[in-house]
C-alpha atoms as a PDB file:
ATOM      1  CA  UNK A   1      24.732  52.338 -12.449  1.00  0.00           C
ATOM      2  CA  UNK A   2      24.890  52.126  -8.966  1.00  0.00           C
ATOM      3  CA  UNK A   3      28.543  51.800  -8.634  1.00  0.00           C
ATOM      4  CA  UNK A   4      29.293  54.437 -11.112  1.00  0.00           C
ATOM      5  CA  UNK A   5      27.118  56.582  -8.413  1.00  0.00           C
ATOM      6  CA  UNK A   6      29.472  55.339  -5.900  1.00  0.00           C
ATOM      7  CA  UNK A   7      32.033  57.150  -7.775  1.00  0.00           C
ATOM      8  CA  UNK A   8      30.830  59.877  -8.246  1.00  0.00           C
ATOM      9  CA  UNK A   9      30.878  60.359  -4.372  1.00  0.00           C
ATOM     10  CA  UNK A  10      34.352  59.395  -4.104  1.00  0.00           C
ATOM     11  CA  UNK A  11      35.774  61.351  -7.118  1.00  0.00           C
ATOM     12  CA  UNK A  12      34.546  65.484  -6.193  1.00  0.00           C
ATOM     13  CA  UNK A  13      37.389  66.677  -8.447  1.00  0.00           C
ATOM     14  CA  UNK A  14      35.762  66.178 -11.296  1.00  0.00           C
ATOM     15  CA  UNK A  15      32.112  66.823  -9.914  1.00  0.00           C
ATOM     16  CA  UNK A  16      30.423  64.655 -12.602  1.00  0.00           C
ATOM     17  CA  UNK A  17      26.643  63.513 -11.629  1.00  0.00           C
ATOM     18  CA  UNK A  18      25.475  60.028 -12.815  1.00  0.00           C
ATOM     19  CA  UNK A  19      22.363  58.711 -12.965  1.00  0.00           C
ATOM     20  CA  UNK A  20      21.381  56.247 -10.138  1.00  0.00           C
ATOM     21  CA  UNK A  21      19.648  52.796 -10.457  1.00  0.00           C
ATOM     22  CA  UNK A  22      16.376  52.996  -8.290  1.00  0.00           C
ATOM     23  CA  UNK A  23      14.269  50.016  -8.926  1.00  0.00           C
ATOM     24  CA  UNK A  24      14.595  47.156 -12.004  1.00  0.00           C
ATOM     25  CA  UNK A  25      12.159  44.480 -13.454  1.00  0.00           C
ATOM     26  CA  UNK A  26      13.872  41.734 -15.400  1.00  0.00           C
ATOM     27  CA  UNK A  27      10.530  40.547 -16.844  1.00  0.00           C
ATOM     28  CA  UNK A  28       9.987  43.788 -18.112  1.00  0.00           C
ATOM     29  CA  UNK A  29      13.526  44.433 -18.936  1.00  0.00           C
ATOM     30  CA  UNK A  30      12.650  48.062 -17.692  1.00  0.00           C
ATOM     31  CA  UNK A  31      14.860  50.335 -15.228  1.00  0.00           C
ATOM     32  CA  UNK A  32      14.188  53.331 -12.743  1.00  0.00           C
ATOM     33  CA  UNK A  33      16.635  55.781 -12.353  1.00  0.00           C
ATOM     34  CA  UNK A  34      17.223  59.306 -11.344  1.00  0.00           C
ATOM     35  CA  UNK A  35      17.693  61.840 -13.977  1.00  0.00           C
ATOM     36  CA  UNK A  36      20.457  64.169 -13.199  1.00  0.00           C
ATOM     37  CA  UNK A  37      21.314  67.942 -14.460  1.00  0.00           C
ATOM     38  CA  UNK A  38      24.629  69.199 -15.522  1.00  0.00           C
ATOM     39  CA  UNK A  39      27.487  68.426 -14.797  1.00  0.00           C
ATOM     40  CA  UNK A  40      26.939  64.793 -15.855  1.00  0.00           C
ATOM     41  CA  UNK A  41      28.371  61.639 -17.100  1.00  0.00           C
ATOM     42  CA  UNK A  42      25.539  59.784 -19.098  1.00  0.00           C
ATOM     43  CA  UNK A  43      25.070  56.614 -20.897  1.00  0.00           C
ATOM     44  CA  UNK A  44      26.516  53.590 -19.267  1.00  0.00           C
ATOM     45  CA  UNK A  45      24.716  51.084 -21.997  1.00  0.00           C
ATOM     46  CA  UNK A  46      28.190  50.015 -23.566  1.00  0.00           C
ATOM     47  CA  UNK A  47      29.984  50.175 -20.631  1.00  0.00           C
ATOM     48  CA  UNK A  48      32.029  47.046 -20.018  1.00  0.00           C
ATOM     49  CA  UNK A  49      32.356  45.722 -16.471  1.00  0.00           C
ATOM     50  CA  UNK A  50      35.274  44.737 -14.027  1.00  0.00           C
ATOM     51  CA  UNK A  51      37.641  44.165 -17.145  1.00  0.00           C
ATOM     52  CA  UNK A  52      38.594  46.241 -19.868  1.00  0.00           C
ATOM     53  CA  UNK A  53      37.759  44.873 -23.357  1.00  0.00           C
ATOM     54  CA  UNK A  54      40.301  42.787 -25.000  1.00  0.00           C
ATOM     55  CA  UNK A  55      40.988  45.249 -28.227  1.00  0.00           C
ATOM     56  CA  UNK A  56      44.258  45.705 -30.246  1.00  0.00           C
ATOM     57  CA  UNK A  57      46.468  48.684 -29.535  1.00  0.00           C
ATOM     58  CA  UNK A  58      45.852  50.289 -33.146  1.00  0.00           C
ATOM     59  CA  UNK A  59      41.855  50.051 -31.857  1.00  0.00           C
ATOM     60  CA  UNK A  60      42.487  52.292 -28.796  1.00  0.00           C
ATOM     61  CA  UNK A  61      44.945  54.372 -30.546  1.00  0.00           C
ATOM     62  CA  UNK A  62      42.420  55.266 -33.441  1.00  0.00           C
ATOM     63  CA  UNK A  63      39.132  55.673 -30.526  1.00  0.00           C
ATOM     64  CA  UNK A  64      41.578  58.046 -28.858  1.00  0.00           C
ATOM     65  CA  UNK A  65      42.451  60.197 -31.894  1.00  0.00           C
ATOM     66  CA  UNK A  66      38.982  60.731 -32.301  1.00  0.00           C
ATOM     67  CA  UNK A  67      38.188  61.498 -28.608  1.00  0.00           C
ATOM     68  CA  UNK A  68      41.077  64.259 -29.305  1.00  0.00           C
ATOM     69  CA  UNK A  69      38.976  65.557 -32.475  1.00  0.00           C
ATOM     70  CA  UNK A  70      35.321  65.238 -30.607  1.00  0.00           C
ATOM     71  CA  UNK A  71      36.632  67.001 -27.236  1.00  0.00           C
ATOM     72  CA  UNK A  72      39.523  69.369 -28.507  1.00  0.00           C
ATOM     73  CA  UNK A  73      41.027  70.461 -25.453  1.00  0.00           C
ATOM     74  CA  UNK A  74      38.913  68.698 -22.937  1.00  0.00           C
ATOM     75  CA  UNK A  75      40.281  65.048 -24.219  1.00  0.00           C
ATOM     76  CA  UNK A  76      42.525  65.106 -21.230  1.00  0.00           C
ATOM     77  CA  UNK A  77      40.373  65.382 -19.040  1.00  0.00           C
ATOM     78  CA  UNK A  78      37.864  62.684 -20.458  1.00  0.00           C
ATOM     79  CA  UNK A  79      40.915  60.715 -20.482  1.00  0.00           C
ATOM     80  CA  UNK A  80      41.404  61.612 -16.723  1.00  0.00           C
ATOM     81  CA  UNK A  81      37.437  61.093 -16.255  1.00  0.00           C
ATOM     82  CA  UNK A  82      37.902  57.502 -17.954  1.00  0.00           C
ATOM     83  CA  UNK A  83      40.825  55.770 -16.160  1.00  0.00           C
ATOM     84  CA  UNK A  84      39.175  57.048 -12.570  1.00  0.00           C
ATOM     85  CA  UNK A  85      36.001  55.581 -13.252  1.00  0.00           C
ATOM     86  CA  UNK A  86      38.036  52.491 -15.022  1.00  0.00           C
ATOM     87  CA  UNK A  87      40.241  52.162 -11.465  1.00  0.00           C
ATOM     88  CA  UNK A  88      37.815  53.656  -8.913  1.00  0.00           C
ATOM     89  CA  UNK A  89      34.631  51.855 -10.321  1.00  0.00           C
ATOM     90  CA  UNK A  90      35.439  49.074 -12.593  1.00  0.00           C
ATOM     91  CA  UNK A  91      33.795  50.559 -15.472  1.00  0.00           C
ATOM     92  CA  UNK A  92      34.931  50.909 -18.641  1.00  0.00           C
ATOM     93  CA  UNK A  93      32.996  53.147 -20.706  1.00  0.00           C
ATOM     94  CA  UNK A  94      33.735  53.006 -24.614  1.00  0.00           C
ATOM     95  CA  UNK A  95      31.102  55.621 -25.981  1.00  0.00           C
ATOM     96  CA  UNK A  96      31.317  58.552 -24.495  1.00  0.00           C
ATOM     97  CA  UNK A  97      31.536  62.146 -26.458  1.00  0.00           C
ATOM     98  CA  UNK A  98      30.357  65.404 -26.020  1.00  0.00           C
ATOM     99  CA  UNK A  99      26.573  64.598 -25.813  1.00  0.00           C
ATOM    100  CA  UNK A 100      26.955  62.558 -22.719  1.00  0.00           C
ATOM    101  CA  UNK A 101      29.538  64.861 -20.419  1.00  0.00           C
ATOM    102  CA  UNK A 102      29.035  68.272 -19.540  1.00  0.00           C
ATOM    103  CA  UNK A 103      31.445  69.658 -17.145  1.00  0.00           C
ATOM    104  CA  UNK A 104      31.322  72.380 -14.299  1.00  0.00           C
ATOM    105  CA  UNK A 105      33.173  74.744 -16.379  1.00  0.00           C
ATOM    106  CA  UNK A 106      31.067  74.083 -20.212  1.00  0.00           C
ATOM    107  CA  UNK A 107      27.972  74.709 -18.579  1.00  0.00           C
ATOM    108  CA  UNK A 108      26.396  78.349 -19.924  1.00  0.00           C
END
């Protein structure tokens, strides 16, 4: 989480908060972290790491299709949102839809 704060820095265009990593306990398997108010980019659980996951071609064709139903116009720019956080940060993020990114612009 703290990288993906790191990005957020370096990435204003898109002006996407994330939540940052404050304090951990690996006993407790508990985390501290900021809470952040729209615009955001949330839920880093599934996120993969360094590497993108190994799937098949059909796999990313089909998640895309329904990125393009979930976020209508917008899937370009989650798909812009998704490769700079992929090359900037090292994190691939598989589950993100419209509950977890609010941009500038969708905010009421």
């Amino acid at each position: 989480m703290f990288i993906c704060a790191c990005w957020s820095a370096k990435s204003p265009t898109f002006g996407l908060r994330v939540p940052i990593l404050r304090n951990y306990d690996d006993k407790l398997l508990i985390i501290e972290m900021t809470t952040v108010t729209p615009p955001y980019l949330l839920d880093f659980a599934s996120a993969w790491l360094d590497r993108p996951p190994d799937f098949p071609q059909e796999v990313i064709d089909e998640w895309h299709d329904r990125l393009r139903e979930s976020f209508g116009d917008r899937f370009p720019d989650i798909i812009n949102v998704l490769e700079t956080l992929a090359n900037d940060a090292g994190v691939y993020m598989l589950d993100i839809h419209p509950h977890n990114v609010k941009f500038e612009k969708d905010i009421l």
